[in-house]
N, C-alpha and C. Protein backbone atom coordinates (compact mmCIF):
# COMPACT_ATOMS: atom_id res chain seq x y z
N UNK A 1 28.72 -0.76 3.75
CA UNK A 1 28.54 -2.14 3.34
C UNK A 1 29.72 -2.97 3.80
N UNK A 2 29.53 -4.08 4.25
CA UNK A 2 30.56 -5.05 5.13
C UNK A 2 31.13 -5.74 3.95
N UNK A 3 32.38 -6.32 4.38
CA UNK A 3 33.48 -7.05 3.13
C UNK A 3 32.68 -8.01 2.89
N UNK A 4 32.26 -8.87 3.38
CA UNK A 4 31.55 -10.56 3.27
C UNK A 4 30.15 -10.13 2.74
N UNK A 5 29.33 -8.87 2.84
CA UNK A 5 27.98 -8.58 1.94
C UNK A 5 28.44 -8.38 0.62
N UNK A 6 29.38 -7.40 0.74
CA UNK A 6 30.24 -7.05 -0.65
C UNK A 6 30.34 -8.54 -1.64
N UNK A 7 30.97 -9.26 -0.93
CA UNK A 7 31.84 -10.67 -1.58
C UNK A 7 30.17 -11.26 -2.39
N UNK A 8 29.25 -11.59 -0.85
CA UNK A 8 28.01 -12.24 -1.57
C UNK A 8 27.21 -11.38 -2.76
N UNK A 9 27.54 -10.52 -3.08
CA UNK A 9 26.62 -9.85 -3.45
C UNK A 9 27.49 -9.58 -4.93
N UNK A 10 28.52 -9.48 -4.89
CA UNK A 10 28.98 -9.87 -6.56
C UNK A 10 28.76 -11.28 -6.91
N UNK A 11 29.24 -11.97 -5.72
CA UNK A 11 28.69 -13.58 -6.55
C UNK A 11 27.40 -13.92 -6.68
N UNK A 12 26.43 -13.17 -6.26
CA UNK A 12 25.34 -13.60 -6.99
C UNK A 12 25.09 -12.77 -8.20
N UNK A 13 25.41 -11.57 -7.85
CA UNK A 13 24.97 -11.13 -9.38
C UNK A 13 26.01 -11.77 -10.77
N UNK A 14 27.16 -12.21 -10.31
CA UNK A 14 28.08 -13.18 -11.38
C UNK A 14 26.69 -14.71 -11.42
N UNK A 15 26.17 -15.05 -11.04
CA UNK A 15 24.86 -15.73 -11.20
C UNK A 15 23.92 -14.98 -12.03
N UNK A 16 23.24 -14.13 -11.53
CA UNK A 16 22.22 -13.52 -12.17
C UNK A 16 22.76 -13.28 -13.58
N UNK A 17 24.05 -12.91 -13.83
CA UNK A 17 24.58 -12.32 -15.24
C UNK A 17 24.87 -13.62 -15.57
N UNK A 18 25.51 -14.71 -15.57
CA UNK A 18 25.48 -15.82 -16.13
C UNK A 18 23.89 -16.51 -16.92
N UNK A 19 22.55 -16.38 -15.98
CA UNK A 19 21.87 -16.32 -16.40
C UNK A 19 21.18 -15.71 -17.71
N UNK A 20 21.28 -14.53 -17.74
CA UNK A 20 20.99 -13.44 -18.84
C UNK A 20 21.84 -13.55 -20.09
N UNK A 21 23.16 -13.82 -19.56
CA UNK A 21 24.68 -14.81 -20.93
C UNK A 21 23.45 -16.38 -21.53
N UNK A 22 23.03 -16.76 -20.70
CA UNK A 22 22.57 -18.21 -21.48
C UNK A 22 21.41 -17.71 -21.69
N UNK A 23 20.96 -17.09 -22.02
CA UNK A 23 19.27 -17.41 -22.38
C UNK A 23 19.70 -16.29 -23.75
N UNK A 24 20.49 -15.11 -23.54
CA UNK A 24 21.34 -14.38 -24.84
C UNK A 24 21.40 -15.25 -25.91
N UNK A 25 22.16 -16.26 -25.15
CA UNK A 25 22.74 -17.26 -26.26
C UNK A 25 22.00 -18.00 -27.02
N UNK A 26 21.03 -18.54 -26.24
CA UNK A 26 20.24 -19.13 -27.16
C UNK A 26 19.21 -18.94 -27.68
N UNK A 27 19.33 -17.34 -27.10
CA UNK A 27 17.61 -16.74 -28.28
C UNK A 27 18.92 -16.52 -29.65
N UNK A 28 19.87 -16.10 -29.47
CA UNK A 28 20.80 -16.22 -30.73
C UNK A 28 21.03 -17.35 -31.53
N UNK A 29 21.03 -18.33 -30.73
CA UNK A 29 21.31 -20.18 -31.58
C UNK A 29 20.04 -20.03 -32.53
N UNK A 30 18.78 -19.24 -32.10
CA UNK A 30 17.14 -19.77 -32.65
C UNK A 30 17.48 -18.93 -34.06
N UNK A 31 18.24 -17.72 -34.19
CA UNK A 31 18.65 -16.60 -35.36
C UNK A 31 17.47 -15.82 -35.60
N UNK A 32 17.52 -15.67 -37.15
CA UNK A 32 16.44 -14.54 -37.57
C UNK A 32 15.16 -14.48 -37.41
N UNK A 33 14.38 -15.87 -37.25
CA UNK A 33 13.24 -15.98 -36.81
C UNK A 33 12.77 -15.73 -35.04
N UNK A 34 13.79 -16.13 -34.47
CA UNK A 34 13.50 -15.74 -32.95
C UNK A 34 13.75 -14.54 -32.89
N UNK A 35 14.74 -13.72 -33.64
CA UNK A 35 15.18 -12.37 -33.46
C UNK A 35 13.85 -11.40 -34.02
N UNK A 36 13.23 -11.70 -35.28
CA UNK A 36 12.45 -11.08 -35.90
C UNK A 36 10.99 -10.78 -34.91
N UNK A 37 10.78 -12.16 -34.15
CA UNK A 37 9.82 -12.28 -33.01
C UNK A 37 9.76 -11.66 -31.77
N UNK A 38 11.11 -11.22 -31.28
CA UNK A 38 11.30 -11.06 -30.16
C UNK A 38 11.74 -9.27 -30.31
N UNK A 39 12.46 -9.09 -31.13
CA UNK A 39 12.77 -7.55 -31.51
C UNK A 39 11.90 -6.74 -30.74
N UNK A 40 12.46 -5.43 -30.22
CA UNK A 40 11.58 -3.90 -30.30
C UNK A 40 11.14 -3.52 -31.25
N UNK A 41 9.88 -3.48 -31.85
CA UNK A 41 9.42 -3.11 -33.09
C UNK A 41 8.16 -2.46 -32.82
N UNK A 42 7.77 -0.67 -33.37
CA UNK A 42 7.13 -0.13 -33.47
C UNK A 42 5.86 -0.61 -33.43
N UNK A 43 6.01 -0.79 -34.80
CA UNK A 43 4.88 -1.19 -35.77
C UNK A 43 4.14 -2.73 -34.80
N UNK A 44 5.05 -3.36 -34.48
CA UNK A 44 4.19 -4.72 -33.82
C UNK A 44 4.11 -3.99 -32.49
N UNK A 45 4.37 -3.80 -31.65
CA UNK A 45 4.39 -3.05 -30.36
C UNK A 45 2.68 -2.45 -30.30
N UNK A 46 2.22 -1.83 -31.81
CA UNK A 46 1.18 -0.78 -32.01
C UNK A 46 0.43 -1.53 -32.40
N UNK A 47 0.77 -2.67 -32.96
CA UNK A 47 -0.50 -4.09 -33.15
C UNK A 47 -0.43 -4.98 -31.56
N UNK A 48 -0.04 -4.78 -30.47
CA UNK A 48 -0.19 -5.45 -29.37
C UNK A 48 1.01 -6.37 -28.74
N UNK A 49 1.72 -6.25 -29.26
CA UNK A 49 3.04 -7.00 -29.16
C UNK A 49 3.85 -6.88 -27.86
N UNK A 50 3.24 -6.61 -26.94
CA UNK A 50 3.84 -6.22 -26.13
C UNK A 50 5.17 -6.68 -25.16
N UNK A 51 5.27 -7.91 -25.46
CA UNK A 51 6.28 -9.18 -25.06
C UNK A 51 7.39 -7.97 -25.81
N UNK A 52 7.74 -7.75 -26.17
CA UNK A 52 8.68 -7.14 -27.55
C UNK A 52 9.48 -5.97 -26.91
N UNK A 53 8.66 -5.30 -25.36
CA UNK A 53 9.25 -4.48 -24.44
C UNK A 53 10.42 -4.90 -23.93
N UNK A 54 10.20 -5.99 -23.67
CA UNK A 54 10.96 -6.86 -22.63
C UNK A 54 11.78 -7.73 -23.41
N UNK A 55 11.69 -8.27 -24.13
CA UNK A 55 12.57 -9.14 -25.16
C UNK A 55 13.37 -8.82 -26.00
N UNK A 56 13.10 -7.75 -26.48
CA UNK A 56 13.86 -7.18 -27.27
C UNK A 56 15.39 -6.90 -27.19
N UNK A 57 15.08 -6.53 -25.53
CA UNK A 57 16.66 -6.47 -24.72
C UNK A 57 17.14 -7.36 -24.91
N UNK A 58 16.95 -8.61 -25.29
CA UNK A 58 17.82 -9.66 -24.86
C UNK A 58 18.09 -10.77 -26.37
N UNK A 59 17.88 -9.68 -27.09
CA UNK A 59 18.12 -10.56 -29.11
C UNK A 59 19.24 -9.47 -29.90
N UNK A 60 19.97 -10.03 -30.47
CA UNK A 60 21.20 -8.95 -31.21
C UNK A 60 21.00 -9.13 -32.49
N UNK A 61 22.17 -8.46 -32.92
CA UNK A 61 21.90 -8.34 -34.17
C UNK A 61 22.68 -9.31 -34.79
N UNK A 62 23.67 -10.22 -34.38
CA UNK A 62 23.92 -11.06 -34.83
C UNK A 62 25.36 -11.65 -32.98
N UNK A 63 25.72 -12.62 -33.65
CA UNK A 63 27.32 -13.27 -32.87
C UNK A 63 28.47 -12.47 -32.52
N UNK A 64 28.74 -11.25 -33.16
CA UNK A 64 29.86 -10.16 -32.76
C UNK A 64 28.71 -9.04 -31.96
N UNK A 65 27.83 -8.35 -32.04
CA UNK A 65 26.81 -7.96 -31.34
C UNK A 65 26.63 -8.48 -29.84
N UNK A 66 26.53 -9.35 -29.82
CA UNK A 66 25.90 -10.51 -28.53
C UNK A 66 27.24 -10.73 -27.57
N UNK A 67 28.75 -11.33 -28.65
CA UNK A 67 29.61 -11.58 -27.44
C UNK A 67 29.97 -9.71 -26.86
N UNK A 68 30.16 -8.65 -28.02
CA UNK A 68 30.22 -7.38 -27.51
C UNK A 68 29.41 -6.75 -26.15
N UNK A 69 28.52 -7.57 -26.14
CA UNK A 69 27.42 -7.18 -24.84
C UNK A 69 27.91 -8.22 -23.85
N UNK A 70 27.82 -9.41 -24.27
CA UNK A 70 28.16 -10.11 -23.20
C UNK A 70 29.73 -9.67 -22.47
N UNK A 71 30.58 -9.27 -23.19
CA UNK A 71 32.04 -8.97 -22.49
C UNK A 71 31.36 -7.06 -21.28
N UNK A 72 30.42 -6.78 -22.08
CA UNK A 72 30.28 -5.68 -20.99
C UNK A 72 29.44 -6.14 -20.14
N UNK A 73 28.92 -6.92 -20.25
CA UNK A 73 27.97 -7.28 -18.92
C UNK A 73 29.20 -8.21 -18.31
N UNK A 74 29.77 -8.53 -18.48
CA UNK A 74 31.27 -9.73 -17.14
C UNK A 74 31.94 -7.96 -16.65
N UNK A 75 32.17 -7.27 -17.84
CA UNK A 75 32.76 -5.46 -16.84
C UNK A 75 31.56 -5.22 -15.78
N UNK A 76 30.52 -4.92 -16.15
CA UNK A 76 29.67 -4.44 -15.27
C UNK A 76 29.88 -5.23 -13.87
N UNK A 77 29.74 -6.84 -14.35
CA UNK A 77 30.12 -7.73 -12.99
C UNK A 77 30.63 -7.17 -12.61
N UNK A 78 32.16 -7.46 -13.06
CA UNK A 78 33.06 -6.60 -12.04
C UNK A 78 33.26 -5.81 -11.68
N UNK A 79 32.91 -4.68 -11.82
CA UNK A 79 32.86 -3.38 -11.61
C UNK A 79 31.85 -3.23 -10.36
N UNK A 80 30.70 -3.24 -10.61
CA UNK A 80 29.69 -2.84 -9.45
C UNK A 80 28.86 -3.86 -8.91
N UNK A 81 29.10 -5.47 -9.39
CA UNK A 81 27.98 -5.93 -8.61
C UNK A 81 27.89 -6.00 -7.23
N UNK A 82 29.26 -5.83 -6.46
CA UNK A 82 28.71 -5.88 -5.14
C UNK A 82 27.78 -5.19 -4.36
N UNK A 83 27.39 -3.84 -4.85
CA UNK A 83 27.17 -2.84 -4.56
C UNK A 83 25.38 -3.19 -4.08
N UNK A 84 24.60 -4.03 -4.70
CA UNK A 84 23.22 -3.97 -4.56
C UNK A 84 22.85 -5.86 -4.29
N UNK A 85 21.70 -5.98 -3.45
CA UNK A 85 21.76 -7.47 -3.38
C UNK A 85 21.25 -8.39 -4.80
N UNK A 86 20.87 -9.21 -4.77
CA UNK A 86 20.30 -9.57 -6.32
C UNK A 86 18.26 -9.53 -6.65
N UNK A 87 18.06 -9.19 -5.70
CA UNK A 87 16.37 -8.52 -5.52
C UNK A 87 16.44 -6.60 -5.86
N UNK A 88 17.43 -6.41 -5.41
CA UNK A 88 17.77 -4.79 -6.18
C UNK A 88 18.07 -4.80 -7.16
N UNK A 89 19.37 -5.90 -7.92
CA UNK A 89 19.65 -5.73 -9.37
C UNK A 89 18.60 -5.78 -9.96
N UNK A 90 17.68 -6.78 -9.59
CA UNK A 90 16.55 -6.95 -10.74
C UNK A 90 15.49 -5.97 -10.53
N UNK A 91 15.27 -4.93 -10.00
CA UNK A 91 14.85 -3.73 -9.67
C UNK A 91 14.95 -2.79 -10.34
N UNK A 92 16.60 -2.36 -10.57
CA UNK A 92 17.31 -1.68 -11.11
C UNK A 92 16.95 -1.95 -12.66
N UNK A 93 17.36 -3.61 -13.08
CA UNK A 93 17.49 -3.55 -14.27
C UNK A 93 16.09 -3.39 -15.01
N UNK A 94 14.82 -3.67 -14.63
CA UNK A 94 13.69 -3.20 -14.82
C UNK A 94 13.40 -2.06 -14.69
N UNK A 95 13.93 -1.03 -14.20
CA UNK A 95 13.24 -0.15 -13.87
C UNK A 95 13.81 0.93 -15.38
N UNK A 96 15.75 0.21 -15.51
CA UNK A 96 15.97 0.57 -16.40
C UNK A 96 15.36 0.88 -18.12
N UNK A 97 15.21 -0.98 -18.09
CA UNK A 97 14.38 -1.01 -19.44
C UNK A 97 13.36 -0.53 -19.55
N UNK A 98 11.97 -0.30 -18.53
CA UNK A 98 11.27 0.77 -18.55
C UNK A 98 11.51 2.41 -18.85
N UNK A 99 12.51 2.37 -18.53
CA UNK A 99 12.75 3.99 -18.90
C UNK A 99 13.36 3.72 -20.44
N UNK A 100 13.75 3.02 -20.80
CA UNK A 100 14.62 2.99 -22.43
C UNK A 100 13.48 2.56 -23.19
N UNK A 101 12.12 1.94 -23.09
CA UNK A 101 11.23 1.58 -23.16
C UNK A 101 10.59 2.66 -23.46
N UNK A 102 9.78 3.97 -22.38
CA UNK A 102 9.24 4.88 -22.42
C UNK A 102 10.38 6.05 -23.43
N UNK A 103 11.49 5.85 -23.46
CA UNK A 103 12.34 7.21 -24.03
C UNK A 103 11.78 6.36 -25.36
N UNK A 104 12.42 5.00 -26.17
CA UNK A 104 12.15 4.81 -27.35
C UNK A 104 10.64 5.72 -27.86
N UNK A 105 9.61 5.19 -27.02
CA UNK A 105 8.02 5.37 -27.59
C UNK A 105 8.08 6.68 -27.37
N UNK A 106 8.08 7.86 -26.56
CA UNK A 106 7.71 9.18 -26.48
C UNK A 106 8.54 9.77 -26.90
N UNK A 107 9.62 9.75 -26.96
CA UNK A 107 10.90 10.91 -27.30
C UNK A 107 11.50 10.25 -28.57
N UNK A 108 11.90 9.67 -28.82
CA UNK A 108 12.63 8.91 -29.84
C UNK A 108 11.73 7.78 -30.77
N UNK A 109 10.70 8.91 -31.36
CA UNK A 109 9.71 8.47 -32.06
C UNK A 109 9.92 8.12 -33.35
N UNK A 110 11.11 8.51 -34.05
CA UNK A 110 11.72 8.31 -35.18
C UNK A 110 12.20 6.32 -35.23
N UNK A 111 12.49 6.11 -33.96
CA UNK A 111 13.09 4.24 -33.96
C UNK A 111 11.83 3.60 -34.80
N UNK A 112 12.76 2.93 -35.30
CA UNK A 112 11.57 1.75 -35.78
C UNK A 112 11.82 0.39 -35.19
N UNK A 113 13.13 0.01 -34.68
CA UNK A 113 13.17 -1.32 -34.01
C UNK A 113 14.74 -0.66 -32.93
N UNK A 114 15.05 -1.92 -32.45
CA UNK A 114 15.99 -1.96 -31.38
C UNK A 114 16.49 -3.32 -31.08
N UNK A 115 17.66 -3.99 -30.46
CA UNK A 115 17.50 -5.18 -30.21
C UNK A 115 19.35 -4.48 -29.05
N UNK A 116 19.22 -5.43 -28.49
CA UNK A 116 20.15 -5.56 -28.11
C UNK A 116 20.85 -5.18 -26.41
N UNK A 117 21.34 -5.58 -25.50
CA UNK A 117 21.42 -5.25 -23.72
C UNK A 117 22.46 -4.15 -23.86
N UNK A 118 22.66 -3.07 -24.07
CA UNK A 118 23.56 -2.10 -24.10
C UNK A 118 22.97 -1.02 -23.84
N UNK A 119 21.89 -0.72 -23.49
CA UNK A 119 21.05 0.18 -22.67
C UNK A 119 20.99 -0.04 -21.36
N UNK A 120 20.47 -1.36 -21.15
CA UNK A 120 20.36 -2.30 -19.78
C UNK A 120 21.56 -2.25 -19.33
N UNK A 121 22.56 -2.61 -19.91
CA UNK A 121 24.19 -2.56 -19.24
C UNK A 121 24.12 -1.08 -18.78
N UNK A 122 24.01 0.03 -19.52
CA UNK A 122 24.29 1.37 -19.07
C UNK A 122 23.67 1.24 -17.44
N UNK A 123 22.20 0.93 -17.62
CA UNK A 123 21.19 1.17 -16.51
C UNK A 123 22.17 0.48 -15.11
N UNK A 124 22.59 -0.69 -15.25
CA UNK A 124 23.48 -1.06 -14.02
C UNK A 124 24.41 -0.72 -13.79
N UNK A 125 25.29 -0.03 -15.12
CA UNK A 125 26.20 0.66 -14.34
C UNK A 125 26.88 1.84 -14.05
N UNK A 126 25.11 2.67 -14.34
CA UNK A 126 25.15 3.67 -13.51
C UNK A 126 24.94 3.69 -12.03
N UNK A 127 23.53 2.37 -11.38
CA UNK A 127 23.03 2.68 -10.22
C UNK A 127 24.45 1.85 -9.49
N UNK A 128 25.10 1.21 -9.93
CA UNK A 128 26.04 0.73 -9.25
C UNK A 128 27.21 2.02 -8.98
N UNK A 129 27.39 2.26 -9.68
CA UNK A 129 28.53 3.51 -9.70
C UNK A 129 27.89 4.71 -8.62
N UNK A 130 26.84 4.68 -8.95
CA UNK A 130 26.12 6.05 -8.55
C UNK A 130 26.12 5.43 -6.52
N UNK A 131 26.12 4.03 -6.36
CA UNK A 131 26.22 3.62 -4.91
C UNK A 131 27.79 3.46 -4.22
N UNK A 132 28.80 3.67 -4.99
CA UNK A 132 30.08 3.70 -4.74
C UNK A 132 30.51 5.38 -4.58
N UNK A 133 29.77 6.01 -5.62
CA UNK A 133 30.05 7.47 -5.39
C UNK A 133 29.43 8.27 -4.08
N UNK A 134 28.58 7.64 -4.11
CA UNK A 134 27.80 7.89 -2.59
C UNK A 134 28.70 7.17 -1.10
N UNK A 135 29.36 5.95 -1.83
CA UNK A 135 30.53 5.19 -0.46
C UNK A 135 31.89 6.31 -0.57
N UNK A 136 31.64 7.27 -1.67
CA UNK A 136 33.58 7.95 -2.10
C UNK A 136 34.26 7.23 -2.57
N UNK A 137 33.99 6.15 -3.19
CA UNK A 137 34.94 5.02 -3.53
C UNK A 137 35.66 5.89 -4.78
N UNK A 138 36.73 5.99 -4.64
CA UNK A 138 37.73 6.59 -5.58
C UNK A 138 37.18 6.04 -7.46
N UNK A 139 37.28 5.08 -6.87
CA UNK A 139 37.55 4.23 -8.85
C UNK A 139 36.38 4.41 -9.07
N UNK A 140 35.28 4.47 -8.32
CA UNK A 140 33.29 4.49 -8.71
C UNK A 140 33.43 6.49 -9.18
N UNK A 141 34.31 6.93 -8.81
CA UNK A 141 33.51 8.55 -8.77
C UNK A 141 34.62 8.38 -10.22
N UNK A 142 35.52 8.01 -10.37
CA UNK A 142 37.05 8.09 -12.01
C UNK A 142 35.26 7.97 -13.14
N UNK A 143 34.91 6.41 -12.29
CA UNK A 143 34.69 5.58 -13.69
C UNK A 143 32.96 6.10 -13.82
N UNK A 144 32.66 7.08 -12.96
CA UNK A 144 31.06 7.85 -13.07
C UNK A 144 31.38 8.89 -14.18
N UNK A 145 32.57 9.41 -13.62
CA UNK A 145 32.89 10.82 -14.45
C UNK A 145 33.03 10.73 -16.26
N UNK A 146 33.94 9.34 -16.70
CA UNK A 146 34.42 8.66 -17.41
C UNK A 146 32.75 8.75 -17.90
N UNK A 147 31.48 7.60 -17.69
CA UNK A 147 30.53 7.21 -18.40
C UNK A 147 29.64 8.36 -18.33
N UNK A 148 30.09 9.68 -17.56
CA UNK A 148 28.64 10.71 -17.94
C UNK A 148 29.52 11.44 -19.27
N UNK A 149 30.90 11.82 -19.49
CA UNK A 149 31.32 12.15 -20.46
C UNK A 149 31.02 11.53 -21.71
N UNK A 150 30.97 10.09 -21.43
CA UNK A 150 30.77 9.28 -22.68
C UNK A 150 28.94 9.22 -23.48
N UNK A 151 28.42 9.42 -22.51
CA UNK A 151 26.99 9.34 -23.15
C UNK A 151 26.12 10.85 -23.54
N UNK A 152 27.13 12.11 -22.75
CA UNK A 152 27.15 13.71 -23.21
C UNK A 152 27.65 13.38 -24.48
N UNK A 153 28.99 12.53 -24.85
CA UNK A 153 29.76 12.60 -26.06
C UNK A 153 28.70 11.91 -27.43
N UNK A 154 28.12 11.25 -26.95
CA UNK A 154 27.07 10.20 -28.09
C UNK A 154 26.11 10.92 -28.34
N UNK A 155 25.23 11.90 -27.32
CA UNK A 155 24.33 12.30 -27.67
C UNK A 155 24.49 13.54 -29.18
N UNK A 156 25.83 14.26 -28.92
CA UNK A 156 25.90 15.13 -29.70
C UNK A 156 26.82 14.81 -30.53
N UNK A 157 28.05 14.28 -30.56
CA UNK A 157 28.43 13.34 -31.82
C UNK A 157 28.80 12.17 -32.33
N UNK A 158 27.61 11.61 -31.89
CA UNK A 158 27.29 10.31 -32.50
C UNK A 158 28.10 8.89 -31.54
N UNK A 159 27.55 7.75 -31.84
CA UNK A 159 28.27 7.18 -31.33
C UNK A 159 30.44 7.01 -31.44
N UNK A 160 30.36 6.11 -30.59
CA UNK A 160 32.28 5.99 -30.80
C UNK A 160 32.71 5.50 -32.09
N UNK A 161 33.78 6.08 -32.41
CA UNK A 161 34.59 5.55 -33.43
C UNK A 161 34.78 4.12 -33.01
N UNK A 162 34.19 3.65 -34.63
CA UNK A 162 34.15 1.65 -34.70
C UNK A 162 33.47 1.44 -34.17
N UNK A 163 32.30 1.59 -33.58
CA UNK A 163 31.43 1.13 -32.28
C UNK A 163 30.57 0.05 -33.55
N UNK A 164 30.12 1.15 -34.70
CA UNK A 164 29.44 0.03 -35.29
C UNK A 164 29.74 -1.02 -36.47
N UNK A 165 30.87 -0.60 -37.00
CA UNK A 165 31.46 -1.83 -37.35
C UNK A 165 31.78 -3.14 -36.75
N UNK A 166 31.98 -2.43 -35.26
CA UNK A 166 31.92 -3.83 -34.61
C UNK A 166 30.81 -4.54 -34.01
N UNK A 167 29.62 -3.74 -33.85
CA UNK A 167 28.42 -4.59 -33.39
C UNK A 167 28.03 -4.62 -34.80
N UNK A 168 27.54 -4.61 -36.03
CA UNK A 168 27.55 -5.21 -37.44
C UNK A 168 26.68 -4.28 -37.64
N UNK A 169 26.00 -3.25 -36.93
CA UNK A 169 24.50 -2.58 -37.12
C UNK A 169 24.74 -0.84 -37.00
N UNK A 170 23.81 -0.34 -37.13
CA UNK A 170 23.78 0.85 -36.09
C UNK A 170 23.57 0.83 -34.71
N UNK A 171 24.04 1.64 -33.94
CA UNK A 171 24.37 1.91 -32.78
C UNK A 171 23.49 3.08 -32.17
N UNK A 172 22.16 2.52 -31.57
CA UNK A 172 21.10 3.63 -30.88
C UNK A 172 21.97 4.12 -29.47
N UNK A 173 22.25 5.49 -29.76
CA UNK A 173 22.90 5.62 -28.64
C UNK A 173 22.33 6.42 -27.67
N UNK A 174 20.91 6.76 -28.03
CA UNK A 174 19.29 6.97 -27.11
C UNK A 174 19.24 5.91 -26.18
N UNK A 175 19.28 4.57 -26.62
CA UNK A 175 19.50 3.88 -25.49
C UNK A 175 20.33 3.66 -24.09
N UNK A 176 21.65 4.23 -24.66
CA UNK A 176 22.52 4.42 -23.84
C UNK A 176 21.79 5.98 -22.69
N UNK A 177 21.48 6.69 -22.80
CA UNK A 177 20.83 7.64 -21.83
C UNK A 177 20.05 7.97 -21.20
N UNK A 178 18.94 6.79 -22.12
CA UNK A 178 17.86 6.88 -21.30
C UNK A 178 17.99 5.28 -20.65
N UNK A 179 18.57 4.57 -20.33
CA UNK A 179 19.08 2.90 -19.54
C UNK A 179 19.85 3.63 -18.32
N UNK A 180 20.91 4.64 -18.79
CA UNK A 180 21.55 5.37 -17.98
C UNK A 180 20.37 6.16 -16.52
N UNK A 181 19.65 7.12 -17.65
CA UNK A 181 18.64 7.67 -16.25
C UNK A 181 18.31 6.71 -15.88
N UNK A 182 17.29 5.71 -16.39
CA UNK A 182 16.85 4.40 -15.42
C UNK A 182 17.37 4.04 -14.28
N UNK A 183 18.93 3.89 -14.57
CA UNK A 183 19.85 3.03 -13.70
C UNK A 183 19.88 4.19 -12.42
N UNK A 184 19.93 5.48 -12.88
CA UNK A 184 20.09 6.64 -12.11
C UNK A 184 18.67 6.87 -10.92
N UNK A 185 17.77 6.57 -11.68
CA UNK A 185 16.67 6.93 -10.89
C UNK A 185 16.61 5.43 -9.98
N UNK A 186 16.37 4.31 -10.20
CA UNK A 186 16.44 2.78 -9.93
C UNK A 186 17.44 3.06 -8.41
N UNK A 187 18.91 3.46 -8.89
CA UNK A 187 19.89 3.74 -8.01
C UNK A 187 19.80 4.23 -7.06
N UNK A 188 18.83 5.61 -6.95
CA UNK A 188 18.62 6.40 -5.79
C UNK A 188 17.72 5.40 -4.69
N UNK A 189 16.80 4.75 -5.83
CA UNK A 189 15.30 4.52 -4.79
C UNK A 189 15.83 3.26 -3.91
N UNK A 190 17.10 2.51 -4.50
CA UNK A 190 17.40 1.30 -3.77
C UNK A 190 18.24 2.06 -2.68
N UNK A 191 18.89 2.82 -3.02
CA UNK A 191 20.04 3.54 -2.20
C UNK A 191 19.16 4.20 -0.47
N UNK A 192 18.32 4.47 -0.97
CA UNK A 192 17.79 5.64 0.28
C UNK A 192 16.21 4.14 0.91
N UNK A 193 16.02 3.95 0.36
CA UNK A 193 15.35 2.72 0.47
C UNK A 193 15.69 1.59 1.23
N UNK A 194 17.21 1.79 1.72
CA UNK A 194 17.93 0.36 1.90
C UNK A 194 17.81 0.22 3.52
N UNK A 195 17.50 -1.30 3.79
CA UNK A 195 17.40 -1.06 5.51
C UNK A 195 18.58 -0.93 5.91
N UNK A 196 18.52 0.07 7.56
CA UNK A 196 18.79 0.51 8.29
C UNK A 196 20.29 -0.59 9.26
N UNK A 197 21.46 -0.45 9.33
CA UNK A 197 21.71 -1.45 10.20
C UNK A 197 21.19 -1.35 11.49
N UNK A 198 20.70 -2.57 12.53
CA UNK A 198 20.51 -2.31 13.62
C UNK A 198 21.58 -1.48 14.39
N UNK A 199 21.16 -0.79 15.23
CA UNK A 199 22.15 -0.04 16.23
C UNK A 199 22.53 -1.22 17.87
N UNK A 200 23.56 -0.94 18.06
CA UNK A 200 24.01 -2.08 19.14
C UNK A 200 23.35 -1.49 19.96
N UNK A 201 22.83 -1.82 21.69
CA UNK A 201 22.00 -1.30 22.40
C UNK A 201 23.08 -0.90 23.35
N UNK A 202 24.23 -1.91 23.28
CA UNK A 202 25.04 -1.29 24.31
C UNK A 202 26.00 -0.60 24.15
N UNK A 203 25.05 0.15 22.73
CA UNK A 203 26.49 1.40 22.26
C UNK A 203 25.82 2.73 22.62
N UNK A 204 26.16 3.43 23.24
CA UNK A 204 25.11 4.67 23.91
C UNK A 204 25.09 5.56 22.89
N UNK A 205 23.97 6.42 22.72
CA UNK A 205 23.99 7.18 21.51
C UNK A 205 24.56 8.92 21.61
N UNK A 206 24.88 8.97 20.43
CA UNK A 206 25.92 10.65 20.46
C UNK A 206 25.14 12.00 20.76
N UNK A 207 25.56 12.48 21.86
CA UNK A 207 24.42 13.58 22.19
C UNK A 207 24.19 14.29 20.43
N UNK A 208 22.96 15.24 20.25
CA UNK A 208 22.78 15.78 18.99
C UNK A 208 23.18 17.81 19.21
């Protein structure tokens, strides 16, 4: 990937994530009634609710919840957006919530609701990481190693110390692994998927 694709390609996704920060915000300004509407919820999901897949990601549980996500989605910025153009992020990040989507309903049948982008954050920044580890980028393979320890560590004891005192709620940390595979599977298909640079014609090619 070239320095100047690199450059465009975090500043748009610092766009795209600015986007997802304001519309956060103000399904939060609307409070308990937009939250109650928009939530992951079983029970409405199984009466037809289906908006509730998709929305859910993007309602908290309250103002310390919301800026907590929002400060990891400006890390994620920085961290990996250069890595994919902004027609892949939104690839990625769908493909994510589909998989945190399908883990809630089949595997993690016990949830009764969900709210909140901290699954979705995982999902980007794994496929981002997972495209730097594939470049060798030193700090992408630290900070891969770093987030597969951390979501091995949740699954079996529990989330982090303070995690939920500070988002005000409990802390589904199912989400975090299955946003993670998303981002993982999402990651590959953009990765191997990605066009080809042209070859110069007047560069002769390497015997095989």
């Amino acid at each position: 990937m070239g320095l100047n694709q690199g450059h465009n390609n975090a500043r748009r996704f610092w766009l795209l994530a600015a986007g997802v920060a304001t519309a956060a915000l103000l399904l939060e300004a609307g409070g308990t009634p937009i939250r109650a509407g928009l939530a992951w919820d079983r029970d409405a999901l199984a009466a037809g609710q289906l908006w509730r897949l998709f929305t859910g990601h993007f309602v908290h549980l309250g103002w310390s919840h919301l800026l907590l996500n929002l400060a990891g989605l400006a890390l994620v910025s920085w961290l990996v957006g250069k890595w994919f153009s902004p027609g892949r992020w939104l690839l990625i990040g769908a493909v994510s919530i589909a998989a945190i989507d399908i883990g809630f309903w089949q595997v993690h049948v016990s949830l009764d609701a969900y709210v909140g982008l901290s699954g979705l954050l995982y999902g980007l920044l794994v496929a981002g990481l997972l495209a730097g580890v594939l470049e060798r980028d030193r700090e992408a393979i630290i900070l891969a190693a770093f987030v597969i320890a951390k979501v091995v560590w949740e699954q079996f004891a529990g989330p982090m110390p303070g995690s939920e005192a500070t988002t005000g709620g409990k802390v589904i940390v199912e989400a975090h692994l299955y946003g993670a595979l998303g981002g993982l599977l999402a990651g590959l298909l953009c990765r191997y998927n990605a066009p080809q640079p042209a070859r110069d014609p007047l560069q002769p090619e390497e015997d095989s």
